[in-house]
PDB file of N, CA and C in Angstrom:
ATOM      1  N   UNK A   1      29.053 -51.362 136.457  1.00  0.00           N
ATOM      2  CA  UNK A   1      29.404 -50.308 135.542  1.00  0.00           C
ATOM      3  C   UNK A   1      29.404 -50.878 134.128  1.00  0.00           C
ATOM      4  N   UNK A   2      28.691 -50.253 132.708  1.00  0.00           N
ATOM      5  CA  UNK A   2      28.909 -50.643 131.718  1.00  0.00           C
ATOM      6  C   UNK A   2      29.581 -49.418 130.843  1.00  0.00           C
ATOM      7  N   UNK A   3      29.978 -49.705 129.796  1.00  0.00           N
ATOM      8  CA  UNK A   3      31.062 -48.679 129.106  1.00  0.00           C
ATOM      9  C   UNK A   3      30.046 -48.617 127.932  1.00  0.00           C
ATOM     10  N   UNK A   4      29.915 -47.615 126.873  1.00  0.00           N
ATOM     11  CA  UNK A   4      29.441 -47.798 125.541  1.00  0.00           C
ATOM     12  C   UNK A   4      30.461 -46.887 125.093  1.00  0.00           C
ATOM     13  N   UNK A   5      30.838 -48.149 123.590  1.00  0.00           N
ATOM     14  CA  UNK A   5      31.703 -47.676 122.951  1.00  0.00           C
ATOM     15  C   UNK A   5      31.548 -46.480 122.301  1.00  0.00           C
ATOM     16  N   UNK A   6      33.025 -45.668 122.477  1.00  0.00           N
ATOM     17  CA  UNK A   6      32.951 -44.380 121.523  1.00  0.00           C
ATOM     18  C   UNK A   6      34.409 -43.566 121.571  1.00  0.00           C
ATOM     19  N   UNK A   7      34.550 -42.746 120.839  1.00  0.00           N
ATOM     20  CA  UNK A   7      35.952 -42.104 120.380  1.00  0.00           C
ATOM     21  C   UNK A   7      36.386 -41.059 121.777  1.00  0.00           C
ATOM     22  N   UNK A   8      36.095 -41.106 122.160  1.00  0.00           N
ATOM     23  CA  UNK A   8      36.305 -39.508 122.995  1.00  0.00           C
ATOM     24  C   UNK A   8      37.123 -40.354 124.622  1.00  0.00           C
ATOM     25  N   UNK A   9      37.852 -39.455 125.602  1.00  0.00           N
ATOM     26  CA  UNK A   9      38.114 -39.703 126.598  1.00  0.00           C
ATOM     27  C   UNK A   9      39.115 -40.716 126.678  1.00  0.00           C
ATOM     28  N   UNK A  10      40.159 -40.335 125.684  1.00  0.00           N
ATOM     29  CA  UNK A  10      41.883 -40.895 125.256  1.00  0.00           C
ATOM     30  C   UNK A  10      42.642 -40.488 125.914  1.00  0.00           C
ATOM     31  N   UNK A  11      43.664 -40.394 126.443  1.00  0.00           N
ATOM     32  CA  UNK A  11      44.554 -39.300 127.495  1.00  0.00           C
ATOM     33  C   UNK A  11      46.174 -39.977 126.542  1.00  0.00           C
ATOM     34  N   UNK A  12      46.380 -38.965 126.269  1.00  0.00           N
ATOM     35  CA  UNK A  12      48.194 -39.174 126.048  1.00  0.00           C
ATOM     36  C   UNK A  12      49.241 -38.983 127.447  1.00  0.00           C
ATOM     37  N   UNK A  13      49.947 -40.054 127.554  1.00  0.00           N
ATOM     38  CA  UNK A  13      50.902 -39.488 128.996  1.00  0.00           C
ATOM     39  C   UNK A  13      52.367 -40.078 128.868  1.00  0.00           C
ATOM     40  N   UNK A  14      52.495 -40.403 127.138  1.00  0.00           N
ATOM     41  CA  UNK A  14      53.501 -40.460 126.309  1.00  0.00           C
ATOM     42  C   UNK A  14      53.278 -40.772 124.840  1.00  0.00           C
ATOM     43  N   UNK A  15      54.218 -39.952 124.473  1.00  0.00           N
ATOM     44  CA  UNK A  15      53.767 -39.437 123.461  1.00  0.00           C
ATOM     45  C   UNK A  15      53.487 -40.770 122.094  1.00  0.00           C
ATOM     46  N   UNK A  16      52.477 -40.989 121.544  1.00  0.00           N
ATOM     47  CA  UNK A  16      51.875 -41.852 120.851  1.00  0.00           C
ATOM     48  C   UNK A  16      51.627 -43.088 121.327  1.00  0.00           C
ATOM     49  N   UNK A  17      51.271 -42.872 122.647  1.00  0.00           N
ATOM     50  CA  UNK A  17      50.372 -43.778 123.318  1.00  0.00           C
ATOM     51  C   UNK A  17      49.531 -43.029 124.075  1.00  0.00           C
ATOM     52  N   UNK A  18      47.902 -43.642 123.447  1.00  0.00           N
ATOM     53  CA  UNK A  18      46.502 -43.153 123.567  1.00  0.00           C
ATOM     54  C   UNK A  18      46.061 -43.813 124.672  1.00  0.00           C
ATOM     55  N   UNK A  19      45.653 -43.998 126.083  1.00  0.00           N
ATOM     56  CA  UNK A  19      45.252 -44.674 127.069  1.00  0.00           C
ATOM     57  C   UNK A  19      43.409 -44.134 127.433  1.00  0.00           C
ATOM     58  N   UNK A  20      42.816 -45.294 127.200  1.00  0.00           N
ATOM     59  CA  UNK A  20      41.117 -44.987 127.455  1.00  0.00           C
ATOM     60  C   UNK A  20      40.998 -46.055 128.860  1.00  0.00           C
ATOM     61  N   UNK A  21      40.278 -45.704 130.097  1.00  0.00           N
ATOM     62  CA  UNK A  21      39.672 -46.751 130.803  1.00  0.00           C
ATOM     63  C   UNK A  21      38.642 -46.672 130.504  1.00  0.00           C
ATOM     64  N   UNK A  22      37.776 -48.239 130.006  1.00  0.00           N
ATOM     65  CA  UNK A  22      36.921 -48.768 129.785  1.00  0.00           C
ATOM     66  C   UNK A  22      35.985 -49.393 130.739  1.00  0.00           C
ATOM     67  N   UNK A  23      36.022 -49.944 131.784  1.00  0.00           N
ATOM     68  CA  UNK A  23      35.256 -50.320 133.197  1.00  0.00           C
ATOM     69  C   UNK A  23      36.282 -50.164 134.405  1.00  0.00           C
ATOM     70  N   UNK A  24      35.600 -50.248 134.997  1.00  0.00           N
ATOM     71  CA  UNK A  24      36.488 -50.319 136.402  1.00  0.00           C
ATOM     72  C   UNK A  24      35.594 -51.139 137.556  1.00  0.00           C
ATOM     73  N   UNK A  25      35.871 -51.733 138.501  1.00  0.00           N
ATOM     74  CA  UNK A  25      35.357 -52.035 139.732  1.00  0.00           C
ATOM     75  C   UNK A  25      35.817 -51.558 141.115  1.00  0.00           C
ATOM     76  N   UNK A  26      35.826 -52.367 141.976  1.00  0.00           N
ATOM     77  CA  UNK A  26      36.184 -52.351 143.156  1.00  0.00           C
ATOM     78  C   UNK A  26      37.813 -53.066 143.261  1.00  0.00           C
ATOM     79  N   UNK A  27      38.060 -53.750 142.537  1.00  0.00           N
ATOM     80  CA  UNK A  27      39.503 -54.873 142.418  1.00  0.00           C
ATOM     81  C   UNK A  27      40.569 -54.792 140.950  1.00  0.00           C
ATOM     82  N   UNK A  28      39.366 -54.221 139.999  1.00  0.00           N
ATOM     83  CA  UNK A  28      39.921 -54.313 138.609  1.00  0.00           C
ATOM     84  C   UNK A  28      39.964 -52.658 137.523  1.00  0.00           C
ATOM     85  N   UNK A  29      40.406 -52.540 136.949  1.00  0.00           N
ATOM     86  CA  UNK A  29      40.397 -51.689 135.845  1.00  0.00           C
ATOM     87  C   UNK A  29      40.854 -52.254 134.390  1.00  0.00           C
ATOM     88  N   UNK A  30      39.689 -52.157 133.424  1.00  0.00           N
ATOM     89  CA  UNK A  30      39.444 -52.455 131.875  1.00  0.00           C
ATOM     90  C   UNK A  30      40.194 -51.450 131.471  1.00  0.00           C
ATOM     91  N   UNK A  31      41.413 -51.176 130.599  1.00  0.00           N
ATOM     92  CA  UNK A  31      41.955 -50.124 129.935  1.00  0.00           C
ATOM     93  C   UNK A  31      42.193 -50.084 128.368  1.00  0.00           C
ATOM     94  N   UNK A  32      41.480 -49.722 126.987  1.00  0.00           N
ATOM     95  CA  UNK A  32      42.490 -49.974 126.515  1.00  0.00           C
ATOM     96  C   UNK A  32      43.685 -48.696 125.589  1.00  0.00           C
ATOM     97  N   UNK A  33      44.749 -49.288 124.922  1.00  0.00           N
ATOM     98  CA  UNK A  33      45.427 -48.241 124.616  1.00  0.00           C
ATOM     99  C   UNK A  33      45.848 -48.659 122.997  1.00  0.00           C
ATOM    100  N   UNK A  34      45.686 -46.892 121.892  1.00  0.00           N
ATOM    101  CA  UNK A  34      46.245 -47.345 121.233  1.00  0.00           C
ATOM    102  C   UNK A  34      47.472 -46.919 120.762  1.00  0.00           C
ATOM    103  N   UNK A  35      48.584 -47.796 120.413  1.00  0.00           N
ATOM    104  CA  UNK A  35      49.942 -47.203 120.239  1.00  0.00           C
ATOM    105  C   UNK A  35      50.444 -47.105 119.000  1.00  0.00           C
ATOM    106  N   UNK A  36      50.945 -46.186 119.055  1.00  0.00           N
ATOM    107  CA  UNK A  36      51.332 -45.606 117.034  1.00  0.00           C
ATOM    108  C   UNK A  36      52.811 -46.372 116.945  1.00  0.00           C
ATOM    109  N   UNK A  37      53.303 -46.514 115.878  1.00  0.00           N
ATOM    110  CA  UNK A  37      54.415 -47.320 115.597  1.00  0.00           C
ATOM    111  C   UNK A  37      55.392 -46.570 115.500  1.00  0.00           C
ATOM    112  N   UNK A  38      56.334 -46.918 116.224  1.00  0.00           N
ATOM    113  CA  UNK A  38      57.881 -46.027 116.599  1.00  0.00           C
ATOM    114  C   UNK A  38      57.885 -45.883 117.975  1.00  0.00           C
ATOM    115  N   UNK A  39      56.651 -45.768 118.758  1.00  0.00           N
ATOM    116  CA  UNK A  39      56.595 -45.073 120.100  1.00  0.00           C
ATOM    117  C   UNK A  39      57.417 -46.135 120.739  1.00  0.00           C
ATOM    118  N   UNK A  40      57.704 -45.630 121.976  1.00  0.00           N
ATOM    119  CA  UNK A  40      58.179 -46.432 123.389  1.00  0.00           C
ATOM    120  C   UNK A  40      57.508 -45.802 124.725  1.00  0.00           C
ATOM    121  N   UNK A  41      57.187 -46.901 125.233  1.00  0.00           N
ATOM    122  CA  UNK A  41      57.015 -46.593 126.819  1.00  0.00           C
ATOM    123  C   UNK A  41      58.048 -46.894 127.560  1.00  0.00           C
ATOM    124  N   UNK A  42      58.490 -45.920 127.990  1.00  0.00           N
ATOM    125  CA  UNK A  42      60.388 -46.700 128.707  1.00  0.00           C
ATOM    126  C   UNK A  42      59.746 -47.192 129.704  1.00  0.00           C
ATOM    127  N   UNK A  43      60.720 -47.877 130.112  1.00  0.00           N
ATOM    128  CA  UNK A  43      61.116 -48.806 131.145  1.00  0.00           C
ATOM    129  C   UNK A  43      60.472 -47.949 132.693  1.00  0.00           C
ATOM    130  N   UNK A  44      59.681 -49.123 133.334  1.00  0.00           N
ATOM    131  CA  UNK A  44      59.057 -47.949 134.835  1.00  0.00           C
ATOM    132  C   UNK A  44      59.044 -49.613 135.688  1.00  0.00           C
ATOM    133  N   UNK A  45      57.851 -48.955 136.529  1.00  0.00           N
ATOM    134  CA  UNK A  45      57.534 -50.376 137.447  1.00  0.00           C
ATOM    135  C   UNK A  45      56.177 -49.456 138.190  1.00  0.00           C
ATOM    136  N   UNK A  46      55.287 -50.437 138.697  1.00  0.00           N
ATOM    137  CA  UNK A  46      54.192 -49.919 139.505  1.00  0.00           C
ATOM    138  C   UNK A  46      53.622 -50.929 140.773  1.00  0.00           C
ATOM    139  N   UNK A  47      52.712 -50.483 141.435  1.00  0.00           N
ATOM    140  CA  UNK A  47      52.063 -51.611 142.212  1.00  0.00           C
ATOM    141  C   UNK A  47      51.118 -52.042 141.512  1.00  0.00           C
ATOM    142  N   UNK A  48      50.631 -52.468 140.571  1.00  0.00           N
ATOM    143  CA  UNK A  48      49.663 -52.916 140.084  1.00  0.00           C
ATOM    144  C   UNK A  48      50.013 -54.277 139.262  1.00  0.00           C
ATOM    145  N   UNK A  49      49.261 -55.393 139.528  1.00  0.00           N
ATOM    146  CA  UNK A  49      49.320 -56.738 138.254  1.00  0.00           C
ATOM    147  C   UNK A  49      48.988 -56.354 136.922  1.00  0.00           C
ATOM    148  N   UNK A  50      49.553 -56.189 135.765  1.00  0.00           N
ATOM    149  CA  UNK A  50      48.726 -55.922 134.142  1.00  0.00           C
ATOM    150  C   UNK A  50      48.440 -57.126 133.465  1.00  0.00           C
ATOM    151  N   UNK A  51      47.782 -57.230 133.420  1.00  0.00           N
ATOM    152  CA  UNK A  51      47.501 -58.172 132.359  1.00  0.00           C
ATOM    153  C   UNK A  51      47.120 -57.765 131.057  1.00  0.00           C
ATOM    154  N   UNK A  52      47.046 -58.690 130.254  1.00  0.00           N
ATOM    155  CA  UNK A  52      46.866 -57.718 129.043  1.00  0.00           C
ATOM    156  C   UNK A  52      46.921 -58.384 127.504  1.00  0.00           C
ATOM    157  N   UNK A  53      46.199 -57.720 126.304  1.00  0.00           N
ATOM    158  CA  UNK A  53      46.034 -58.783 125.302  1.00  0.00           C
ATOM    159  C   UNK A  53      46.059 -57.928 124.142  1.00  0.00           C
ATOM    160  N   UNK A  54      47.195 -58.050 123.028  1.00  0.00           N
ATOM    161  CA  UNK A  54      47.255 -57.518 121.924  1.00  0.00           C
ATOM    162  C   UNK A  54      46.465 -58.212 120.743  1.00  0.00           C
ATOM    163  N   UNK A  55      45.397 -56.731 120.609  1.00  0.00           N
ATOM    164  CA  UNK A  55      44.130 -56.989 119.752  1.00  0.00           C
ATOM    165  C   UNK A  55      44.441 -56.974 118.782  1.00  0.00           C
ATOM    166  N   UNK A  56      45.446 -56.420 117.701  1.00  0.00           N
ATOM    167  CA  UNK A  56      46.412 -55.730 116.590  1.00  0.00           C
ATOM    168  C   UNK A  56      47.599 -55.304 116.813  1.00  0.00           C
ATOM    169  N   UNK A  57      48.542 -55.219 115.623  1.00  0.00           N
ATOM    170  CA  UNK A  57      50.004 -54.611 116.003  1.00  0.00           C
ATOM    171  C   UNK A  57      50.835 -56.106 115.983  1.00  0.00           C
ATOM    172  N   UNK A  58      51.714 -55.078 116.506  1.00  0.00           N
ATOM    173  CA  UNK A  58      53.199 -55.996 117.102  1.00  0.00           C
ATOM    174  C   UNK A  58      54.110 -55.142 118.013  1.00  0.00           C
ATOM    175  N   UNK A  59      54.528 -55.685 118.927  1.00  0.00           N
ATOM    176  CA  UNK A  59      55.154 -54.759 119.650  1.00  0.00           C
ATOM    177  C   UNK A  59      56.365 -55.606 120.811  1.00  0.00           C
ATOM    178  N   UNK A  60      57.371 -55.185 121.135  1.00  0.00           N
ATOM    179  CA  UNK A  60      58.458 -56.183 121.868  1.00  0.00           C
ATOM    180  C   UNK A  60      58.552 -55.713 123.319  1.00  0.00           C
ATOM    181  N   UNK A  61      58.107 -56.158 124.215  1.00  0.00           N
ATOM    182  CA  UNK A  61      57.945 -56.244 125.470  1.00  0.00           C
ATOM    183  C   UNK A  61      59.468 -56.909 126.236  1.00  0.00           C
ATOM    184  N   UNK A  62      59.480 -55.748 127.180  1.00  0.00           N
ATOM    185  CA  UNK A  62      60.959 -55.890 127.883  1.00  0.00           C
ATOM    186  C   UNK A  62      60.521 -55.930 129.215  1.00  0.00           C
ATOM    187  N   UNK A  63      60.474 -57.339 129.997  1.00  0.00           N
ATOM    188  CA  UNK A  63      59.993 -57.228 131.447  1.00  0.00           C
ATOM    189  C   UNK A  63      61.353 -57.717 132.228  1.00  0.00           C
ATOM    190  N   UNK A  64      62.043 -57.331 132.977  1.00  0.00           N
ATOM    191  CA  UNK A  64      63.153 -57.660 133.648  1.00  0.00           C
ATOM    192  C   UNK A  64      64.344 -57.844 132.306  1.00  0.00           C
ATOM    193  N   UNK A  65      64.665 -58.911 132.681  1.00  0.00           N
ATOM    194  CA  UNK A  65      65.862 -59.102 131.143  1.00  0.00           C
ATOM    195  C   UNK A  65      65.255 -59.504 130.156  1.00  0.00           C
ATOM    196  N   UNK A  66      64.067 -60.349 130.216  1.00  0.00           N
ATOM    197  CA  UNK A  66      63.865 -61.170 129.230  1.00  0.00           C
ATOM    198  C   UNK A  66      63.189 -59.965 128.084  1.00  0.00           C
ATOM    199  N   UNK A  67      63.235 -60.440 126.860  1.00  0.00           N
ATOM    200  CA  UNK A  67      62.112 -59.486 125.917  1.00  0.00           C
ATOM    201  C   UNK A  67      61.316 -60.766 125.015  1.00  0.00           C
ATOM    202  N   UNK A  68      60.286 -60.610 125.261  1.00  0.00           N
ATOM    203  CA  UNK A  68      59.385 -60.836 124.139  1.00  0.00           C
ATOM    204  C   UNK A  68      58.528 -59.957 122.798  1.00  0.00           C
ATOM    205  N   UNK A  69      58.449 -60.720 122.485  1.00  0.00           N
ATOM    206  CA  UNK A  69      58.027 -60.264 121.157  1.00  0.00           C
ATOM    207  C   UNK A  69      56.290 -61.136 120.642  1.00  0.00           C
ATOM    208  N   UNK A  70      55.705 -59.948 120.655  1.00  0.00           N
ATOM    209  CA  UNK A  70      53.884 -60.136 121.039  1.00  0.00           C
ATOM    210  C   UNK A  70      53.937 -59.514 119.221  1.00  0.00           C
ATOM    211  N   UNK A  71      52.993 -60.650 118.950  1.00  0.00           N
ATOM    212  CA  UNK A  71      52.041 -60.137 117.525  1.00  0.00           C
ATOM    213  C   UNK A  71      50.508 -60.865 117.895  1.00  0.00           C
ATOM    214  N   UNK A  72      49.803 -60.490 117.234  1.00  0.00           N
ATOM    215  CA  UNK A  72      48.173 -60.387 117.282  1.00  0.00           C
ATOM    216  C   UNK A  72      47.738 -61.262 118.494  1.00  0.00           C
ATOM    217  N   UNK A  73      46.977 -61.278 119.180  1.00  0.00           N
ATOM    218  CA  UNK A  73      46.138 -62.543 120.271  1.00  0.00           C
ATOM    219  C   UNK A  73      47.680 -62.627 121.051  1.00  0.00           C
ATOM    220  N   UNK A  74      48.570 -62.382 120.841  1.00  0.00           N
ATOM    221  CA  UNK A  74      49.531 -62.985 122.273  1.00  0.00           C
ATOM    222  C   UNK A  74      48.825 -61.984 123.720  1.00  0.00           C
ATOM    223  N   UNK A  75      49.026 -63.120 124.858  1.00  0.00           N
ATOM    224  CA  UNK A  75      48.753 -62.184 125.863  1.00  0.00           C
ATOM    225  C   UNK A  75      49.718 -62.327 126.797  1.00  0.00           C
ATOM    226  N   UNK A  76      49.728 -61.388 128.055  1.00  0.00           N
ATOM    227  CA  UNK A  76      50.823 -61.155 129.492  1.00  0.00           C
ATOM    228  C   UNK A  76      50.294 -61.192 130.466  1.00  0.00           C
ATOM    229  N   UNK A  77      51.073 -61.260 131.439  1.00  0.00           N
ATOM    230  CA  UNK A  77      50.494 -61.086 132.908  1.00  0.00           C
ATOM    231  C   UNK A  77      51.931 -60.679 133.522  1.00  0.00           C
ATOM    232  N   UNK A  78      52.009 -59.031 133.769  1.00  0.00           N
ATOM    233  CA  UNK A  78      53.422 -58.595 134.263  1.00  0.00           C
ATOM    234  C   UNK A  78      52.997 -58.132 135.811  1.00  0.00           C
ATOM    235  N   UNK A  79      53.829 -58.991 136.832  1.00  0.00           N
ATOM    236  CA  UNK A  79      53.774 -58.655 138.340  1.00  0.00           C
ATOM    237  C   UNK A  79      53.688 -57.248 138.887  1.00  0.00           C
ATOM    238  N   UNK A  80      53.651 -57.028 139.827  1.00  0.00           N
ATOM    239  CA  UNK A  80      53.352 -56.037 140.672  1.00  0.00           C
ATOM    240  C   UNK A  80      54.866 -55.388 140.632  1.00  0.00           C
ATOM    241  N   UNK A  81      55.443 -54.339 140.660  1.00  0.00           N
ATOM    242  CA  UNK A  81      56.391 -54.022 140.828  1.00  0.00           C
ATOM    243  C   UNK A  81      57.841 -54.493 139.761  1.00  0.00           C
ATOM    244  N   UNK A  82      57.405 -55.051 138.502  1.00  0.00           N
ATOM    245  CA  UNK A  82      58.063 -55.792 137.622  1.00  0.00           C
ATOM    246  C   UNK A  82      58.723 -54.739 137.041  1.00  0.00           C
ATOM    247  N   UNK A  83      60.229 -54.656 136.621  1.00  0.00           N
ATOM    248  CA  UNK A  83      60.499 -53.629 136.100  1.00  0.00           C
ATOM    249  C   UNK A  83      60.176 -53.628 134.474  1.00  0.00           C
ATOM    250  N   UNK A  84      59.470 -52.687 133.713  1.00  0.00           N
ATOM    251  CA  UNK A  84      59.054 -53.136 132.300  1.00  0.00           C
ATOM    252  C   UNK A  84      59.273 -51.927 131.402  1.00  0.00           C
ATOM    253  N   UNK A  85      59.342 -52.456 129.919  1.00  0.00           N
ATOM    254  CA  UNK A  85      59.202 -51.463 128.812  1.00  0.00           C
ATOM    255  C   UNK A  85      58.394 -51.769 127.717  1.00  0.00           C
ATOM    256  N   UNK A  86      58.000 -50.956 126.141  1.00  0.00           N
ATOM    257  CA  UNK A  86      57.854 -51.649 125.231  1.00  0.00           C
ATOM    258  C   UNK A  86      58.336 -50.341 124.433  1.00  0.00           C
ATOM    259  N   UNK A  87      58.788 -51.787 122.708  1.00  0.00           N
ATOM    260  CA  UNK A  87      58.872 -50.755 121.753  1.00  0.00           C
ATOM    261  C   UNK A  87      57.407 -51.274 120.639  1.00  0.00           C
ATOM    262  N   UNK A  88      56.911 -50.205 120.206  1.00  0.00           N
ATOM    263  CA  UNK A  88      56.028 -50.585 119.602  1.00  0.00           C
ATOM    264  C   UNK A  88      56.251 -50.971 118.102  1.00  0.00           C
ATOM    265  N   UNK A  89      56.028 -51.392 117.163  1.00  0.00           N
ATOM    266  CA  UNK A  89      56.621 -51.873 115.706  1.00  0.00           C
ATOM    267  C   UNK A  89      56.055 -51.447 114.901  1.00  0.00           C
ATOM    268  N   UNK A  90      54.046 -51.596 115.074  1.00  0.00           N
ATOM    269  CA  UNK A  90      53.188 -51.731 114.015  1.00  0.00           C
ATOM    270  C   UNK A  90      52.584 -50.855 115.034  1.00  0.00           C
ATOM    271  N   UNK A  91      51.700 -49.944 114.233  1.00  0.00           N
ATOM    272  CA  UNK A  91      50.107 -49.372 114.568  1.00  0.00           C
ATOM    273  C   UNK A  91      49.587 -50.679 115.846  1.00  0.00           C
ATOM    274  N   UNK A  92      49.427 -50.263 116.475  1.00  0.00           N
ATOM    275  CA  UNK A  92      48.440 -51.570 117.953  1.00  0.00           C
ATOM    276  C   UNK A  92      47.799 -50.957 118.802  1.00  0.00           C
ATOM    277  N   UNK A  93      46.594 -52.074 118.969  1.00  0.00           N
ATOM    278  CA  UNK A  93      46.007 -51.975 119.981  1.00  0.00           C
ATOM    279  C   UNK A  93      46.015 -53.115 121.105  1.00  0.00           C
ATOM    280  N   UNK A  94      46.035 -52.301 122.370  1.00  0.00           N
ATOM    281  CA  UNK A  94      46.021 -53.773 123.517  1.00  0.00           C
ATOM    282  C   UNK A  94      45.030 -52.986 124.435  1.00  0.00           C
ATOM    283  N   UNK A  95      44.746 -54.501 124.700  1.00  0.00           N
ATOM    284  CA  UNK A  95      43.470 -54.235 125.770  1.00  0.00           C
ATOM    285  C   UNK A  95      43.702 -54.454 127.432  1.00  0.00           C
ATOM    286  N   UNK A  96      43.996 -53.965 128.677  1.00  0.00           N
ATOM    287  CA  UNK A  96      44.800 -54.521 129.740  1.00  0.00           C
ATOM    288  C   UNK A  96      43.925 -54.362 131.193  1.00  0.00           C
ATOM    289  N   UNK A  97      43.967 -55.853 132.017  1.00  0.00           N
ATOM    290  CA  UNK A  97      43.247 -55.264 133.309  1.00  0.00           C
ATOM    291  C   UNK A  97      44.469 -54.734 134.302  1.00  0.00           C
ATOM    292  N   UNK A  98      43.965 -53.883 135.091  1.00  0.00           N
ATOM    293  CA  UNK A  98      45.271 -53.638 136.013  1.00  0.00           C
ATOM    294  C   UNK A  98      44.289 -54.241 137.410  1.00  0.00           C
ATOM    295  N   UNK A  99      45.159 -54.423 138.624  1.00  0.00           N
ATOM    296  CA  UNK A  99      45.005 -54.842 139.564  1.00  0.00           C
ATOM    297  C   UNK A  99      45.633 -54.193 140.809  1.00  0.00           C
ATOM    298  N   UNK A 100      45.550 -54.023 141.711  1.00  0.00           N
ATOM    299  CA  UNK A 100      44.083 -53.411 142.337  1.00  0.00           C
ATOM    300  C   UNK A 100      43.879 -52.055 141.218  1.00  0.00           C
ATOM    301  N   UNK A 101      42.760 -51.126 141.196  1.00  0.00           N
ATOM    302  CA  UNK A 101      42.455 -50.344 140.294  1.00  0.00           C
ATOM    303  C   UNK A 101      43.568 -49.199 140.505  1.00  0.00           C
ATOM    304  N   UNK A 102      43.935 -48.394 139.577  1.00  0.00           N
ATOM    305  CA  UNK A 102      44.707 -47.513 138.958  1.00  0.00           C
ATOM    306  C   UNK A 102      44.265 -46.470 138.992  1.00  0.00           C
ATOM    307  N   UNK A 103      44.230 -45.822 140.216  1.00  0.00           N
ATOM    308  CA  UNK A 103      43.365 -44.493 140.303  1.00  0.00           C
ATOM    309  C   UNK A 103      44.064 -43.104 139.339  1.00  0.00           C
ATOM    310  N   UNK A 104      45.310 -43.021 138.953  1.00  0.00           N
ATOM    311  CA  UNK A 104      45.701 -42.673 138.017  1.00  0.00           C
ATOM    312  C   UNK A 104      44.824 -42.705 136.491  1.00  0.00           C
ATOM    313  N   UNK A 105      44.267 -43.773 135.880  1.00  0.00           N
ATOM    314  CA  UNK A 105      43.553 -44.004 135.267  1.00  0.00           C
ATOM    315  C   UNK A 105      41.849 -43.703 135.215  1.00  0.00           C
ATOM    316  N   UNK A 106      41.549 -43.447 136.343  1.00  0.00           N
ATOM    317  CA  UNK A 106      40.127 -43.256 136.880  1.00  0.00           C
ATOM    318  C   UNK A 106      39.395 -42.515 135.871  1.00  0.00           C
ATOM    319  N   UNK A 107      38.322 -42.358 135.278  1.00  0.00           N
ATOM    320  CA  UNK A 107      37.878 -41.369 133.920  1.00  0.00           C
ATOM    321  C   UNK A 107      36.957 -40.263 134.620  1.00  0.00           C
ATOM    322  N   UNK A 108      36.276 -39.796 133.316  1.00  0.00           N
ATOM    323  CA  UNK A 108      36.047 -38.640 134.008  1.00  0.00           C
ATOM    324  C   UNK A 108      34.091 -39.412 133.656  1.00  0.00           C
ATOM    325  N   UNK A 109      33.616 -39.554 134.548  1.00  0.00           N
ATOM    326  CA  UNK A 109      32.487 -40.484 134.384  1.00  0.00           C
ATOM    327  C   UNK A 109      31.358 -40.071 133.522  1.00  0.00           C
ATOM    328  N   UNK A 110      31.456 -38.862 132.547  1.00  0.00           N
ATOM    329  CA  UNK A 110      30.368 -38.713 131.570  1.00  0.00           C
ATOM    330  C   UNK A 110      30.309 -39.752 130.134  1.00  0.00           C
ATOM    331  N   UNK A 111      30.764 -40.565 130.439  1.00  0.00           N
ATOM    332  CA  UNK A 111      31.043 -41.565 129.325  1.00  0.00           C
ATOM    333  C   UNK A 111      30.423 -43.080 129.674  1.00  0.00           C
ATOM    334  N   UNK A 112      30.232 -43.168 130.954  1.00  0.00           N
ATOM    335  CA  UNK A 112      29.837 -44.311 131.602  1.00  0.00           C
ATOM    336  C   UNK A 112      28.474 -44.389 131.920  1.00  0.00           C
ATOM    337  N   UNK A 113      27.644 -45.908 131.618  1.00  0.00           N
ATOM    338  CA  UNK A 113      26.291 -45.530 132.328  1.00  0.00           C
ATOM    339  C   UNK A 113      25.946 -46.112 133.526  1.00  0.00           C
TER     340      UNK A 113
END
């Protein structure tokens, strides 16, 4: 599967966070998202591994107790079932694979070639 870049096929599923999947396979999903400054993603948990890499921004990541605090190039790797949050600070973008794929995320394939 290859992706070509372009604006369209964003999904909001809180509010000022933009979520695009970008590739997908059989094991993996390419996602990325962009988040406006003020937003939060509260606190959840899933079956999926994220990994993941802030392209721009700043934003403070709450995985179990600990919180970090991610500015440009920092990256993660949050477990399967990890309980997590973020607050966002700055305008950002992050780029994230999930593991196994995120059928939640699945696109709508007129964007893909």
């Amino acid at each position: 599967m290859f992706y070509k870049k372009n604006v369209e096929g964003y999904h909001s599923r809180v509010k000022g966070i933009d979520q695009k999947t970008l590739v997908y396979g059989e094991r993996t999903l390419l996602a990325e998202f962009l988040l406006k400054k003020g937003s939060i993603i509260p606190q959840h948990s899933h079956p999926y591994e994220q990994t993941g890499y802030l392209v721009s921004g700043h934003m403070i990541f709450r995985v179990g107790n600990e919180r970090y605090d991610f500015q440009v190039g920092d990256s993660w790797c949050i477990p399967m079932n990890a309980e997590h949050s973020a607050e966002i600070l700055e305008d950002s973008v992050v780029v994230e694979v999930f593991s196994p794929v995120r059928e939640d995320y699945l696109p709508d394939k007129k964007y893909y070639a």
